[in-house]
Protein backbone atom coordinates (compact mmCIF):
# COMPACT_ATOMS: atom_id res chain seq x y z
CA UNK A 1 -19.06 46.39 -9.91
CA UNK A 2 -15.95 47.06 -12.06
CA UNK A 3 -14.71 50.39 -13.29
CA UNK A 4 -13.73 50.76 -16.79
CA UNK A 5 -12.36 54.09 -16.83
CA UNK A 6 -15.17 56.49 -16.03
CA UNK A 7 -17.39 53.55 -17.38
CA UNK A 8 -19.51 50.86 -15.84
CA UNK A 9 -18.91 47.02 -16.80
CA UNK A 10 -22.00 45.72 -18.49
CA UNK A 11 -21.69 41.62 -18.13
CA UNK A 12 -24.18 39.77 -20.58
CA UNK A 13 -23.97 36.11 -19.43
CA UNK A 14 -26.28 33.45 -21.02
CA UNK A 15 -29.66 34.03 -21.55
CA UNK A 16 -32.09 30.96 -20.71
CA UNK A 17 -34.57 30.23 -22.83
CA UNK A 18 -37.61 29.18 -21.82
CA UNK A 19 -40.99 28.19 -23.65
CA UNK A 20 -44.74 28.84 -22.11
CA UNK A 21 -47.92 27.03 -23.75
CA UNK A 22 -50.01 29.23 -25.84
CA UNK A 23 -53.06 27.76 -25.15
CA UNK A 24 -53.03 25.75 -28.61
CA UNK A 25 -50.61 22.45 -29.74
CA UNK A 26 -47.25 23.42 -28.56
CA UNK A 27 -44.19 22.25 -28.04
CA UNK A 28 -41.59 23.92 -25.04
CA UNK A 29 -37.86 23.70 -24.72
CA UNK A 30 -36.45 21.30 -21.67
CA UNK A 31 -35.65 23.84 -19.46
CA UNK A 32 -39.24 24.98 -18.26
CA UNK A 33 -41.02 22.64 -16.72
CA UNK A 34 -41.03 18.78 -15.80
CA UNK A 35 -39.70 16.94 -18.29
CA UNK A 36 -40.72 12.65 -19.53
CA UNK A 37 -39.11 9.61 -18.99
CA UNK A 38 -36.80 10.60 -22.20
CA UNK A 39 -36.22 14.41 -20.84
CA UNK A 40 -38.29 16.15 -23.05
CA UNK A 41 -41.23 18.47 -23.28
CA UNK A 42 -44.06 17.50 -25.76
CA UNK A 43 -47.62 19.08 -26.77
CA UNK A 44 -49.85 17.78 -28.55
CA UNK A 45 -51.70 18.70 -32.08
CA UNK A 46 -55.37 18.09 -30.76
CA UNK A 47 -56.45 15.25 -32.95
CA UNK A 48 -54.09 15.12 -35.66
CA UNK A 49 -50.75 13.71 -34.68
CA UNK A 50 -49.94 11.75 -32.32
CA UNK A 51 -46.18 12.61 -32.66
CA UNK A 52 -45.14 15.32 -29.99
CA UNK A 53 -43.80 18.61 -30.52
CA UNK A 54 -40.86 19.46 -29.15
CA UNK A 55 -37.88 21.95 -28.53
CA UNK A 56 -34.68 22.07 -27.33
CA UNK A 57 -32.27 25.12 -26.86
CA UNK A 58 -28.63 23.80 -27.57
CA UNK A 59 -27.21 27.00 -27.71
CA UNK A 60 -28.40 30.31 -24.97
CA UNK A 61 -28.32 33.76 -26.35
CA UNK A 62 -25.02 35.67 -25.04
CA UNK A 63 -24.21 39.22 -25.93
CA UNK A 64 -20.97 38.56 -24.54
CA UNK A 65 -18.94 41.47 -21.95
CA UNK A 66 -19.31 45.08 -22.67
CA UNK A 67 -18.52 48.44 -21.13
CA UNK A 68 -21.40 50.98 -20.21
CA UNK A 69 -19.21 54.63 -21.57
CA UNK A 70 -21.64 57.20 -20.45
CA UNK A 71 -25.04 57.90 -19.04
CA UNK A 72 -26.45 57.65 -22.57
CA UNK A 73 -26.55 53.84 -23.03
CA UNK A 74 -26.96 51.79 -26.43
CA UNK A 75 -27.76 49.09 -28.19
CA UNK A 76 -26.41 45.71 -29.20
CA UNK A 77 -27.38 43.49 -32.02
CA UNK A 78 -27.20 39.91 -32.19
CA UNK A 79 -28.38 38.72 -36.19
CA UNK A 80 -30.58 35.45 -35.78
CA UNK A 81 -28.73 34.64 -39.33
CA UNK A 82 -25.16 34.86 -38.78
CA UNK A 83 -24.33 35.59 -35.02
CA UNK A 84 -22.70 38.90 -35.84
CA UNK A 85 -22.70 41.31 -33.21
CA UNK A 86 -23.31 45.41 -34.12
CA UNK A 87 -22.83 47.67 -31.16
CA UNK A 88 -24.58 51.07 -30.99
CA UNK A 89 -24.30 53.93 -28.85
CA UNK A 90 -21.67 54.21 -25.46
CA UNK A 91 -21.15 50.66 -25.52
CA UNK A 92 -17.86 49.38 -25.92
CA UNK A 93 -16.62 45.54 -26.56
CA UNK A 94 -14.57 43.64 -23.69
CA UNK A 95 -14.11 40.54 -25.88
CA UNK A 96 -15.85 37.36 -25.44
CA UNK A 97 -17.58 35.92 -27.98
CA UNK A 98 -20.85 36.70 -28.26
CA UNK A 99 -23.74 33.60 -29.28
CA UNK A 100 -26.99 33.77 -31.13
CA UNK A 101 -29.35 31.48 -29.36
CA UNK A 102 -29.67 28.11 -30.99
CA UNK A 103 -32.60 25.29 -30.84
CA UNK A 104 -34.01 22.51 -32.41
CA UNK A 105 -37.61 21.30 -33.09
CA UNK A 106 -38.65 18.02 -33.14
CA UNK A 107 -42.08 16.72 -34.39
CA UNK A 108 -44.02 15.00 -37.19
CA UNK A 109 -41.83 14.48 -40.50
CA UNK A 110 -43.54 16.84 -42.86
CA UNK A 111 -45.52 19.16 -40.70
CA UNK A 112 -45.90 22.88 -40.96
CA UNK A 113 -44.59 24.48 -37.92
CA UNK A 114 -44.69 28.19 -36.36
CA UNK A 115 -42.36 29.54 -33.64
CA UNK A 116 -43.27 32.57 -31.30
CA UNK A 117 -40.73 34.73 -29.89
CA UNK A 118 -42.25 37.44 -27.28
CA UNK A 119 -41.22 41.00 -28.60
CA UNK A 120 -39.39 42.17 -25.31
CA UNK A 121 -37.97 40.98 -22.18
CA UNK A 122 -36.63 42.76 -19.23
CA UNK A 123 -33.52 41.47 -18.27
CA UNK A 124 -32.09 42.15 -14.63
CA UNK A 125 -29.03 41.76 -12.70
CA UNK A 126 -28.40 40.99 -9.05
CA UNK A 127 -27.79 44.97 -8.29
CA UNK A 128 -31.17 45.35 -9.49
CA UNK A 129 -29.97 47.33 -12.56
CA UNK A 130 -32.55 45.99 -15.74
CA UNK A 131 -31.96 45.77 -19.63
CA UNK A 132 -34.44 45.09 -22.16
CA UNK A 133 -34.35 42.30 -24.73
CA UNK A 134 -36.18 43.44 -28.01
CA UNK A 135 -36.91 42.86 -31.44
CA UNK A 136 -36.36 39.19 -31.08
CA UNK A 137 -36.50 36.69 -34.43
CA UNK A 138 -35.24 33.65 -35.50
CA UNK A 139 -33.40 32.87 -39.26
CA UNK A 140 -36.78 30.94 -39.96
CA UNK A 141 -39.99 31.84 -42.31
CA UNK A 142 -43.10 32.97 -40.32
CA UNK A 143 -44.02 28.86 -41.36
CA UNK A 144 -41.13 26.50 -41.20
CA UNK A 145 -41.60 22.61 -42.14
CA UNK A 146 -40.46 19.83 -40.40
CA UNK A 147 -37.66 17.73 -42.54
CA UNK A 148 -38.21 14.37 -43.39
CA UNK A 149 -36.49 13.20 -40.12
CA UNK A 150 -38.95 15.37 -38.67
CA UNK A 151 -36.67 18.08 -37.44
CA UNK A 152 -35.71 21.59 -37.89
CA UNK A 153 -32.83 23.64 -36.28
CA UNK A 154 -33.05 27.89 -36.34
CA UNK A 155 -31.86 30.66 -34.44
CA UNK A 156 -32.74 33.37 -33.21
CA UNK A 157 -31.12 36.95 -31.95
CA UNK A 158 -32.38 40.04 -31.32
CA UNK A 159 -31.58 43.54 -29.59
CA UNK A 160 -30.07 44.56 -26.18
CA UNK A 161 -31.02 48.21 -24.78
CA UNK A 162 -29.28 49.59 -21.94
CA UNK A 163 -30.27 53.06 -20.86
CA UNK A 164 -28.39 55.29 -18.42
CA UNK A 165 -25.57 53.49 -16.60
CA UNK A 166 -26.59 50.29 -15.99
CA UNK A 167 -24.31 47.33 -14.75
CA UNK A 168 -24.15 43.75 -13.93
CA UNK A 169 -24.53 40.35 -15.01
CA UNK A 170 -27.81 40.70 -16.57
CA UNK A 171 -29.77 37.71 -17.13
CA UNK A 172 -33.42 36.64 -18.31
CA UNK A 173 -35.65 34.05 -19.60
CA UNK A 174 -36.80 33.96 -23.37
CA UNK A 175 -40.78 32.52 -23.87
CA UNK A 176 -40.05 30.10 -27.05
CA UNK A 177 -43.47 28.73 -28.11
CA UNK A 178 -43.99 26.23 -31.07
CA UNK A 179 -46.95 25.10 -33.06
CA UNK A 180 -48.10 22.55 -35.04
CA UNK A 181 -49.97 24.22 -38.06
């Protein structure tokens, strides 16, 4: 743990981003389970396509380094639309450069497609101190379409909360879930 004045150093490394099924068609980003013979994740549209759904995260969320200034904590902002970063509270920027989360689906040409974000994550470091992830969207429509190529890129952002005087490297795992409609 480093000392920044009377202040705690708050580290916000990458964020991996996973996906979970929903129970329905889905498609889930590489990272979360076994992947094909081309390294991919597919589900399935039960009956309809037989063109996979798939994502891919090319880009992790990162809220970049920042100082804890006081017991009262704050917020950080990360827009889904243009990666700017708004800082709230006893939080003070360290530098860095701080990422919205990036991925890209992969489908049907054509097809209707939903993507499901949870609405909060608690994010923990290796001293045990947590964070929560909230208010989490992405720069798409609540239904996005597939191009012609049968792909479509977003992003997605959301809200850091740190309460009292929490430090680390926190660190968590995103549940990105996409649909066929």
């Amino acid at each position: 743990m480093k000392r920044v004045g009377k202040s705690l150093l708050l580290t916000m490394a990458m964020i991996v981003c996973l996906a979970w099924p929903t129970g329905r068609s889905h498609a889930q980003c590489r990272l979360c389970a076994d992947t094909g013979p081309s390294g991919s994740i597919s589900g399935r549209d039960a009956g309809t396509s037989d063109i996979p759904l798939r994502i891919e995260i090319t880009t992790d969320l990162d809220f970049s380094r920042l100082a804890v200034l006081g017991s009262g904590g704050g917020r950080v902002i990360i827009d889904p639309t243009s990666g700017d970063r708004q800082i709230r509270g006893s939080i003070a920027n360290l530098g860095g450069i701080a990422l919205h989360g990036e991925g890209r689906l992969t489908g049907e040409p054509g097809r209707n497609v939903r993507i499901f974000l949870p609405q909060r994550i608690q994010l923990s470091a290796p001293n045990g101190a947590v964070a929560e992830l909230e208010r989490l969207e992405t720069n798409l429509p609540e239904l996005a379409r597939l191009d012609q190529t049968g792909r479509l890129n977003f992003a997605f952002g959301g809200e850091l909360s740190v309460r009292g005087d929490a430090s680390g490297q926190f660190r968590g795992r995103i549940a990105i879930t996409a649909e066929y409609e």
